[in-house]
Protein backbone atom coordinates (compact mmCIF):
# COMPACT_ATOMS: atom_id res chain seq x y z
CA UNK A 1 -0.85 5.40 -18.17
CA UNK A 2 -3.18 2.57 -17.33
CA UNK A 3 -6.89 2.65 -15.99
CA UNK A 4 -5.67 1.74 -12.29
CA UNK A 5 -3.12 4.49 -12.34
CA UNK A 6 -5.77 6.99 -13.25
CA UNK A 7 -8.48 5.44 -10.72
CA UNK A 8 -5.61 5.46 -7.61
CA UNK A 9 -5.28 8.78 -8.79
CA UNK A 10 -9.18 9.57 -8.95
CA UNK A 11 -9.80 7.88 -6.11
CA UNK A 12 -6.60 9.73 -3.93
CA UNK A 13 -7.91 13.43 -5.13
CA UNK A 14 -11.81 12.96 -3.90
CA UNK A 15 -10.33 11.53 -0.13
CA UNK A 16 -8.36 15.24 -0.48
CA UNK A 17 -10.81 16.86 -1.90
CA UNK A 18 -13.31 16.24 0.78
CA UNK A 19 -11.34 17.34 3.33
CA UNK A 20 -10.69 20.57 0.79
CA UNK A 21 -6.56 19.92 1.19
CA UNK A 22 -4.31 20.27 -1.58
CA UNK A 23 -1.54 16.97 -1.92
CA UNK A 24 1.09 18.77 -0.46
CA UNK A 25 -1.48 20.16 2.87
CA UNK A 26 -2.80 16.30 2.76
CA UNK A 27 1.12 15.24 2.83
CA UNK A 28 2.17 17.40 5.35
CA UNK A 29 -1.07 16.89 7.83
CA UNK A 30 -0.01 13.01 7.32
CA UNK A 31 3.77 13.84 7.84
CA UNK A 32 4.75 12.64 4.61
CA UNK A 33 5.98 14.76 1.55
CA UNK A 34 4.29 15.45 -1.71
CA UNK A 35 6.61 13.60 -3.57
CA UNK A 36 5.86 10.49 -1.32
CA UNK A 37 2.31 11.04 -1.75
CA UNK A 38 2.49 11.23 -5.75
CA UNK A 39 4.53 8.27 -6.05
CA UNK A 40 2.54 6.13 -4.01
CA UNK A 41 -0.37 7.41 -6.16
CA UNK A 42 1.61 6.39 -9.39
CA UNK A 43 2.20 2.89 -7.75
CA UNK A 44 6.01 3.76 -7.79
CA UNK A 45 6.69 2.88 -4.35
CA UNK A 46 5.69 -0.20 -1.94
CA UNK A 47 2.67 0.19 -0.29
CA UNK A 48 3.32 -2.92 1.94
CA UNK A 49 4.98 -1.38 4.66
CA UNK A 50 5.75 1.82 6.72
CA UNK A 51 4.98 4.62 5.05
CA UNK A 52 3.61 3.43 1.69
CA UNK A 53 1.04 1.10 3.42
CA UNK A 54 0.17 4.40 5.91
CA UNK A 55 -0.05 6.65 2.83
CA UNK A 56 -2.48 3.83 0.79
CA UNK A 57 -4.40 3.12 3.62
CA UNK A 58 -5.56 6.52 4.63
CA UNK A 59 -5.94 7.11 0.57
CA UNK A 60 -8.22 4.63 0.07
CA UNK A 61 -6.34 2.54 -2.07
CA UNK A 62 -6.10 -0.19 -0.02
CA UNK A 63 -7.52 -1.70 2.53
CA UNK A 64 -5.49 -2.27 6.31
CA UNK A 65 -5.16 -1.11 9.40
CA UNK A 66 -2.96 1.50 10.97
CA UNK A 67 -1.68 0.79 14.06
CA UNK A 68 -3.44 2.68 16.92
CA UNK A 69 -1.93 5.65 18.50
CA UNK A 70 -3.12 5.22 21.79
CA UNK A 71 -0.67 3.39 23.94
């Protein structure tokens, strides 16, 4: 395991530890699953689009915009 696997991984569990979730409350408030949320963590999946840029973004572990939900 690599240095930027463990700081994506740092990094993801102080954004859920602040808001005192576990990964799988943090997934499911975010309406992904766990096993979503790991693997983006692990840099297994893209985080270019959908749901892997959504699940990054709100992370911290990179930086972008998520479109608005007003309409």
């Amino acid at each position: 395991m690599d240095n930027t696997i463990l700081e994506r991984r740092k990094k993801a569990k102080e954004i859920m530890s602040k808001q005192g979730l576990t990964v799988k409350e943090w997934a499911n408030k975010n309406g992904v699953s766990a096993h979503f949320v790991h693997a983006v963590i692990r840099n297994e999946t893209p985080c270019n689009i959908n749901k892997g840029h959504k699940v990054a973004v709100l992370l911290g572990l990179k930086k972008g915009k998520l479109p608005s939900k007003n309409p």
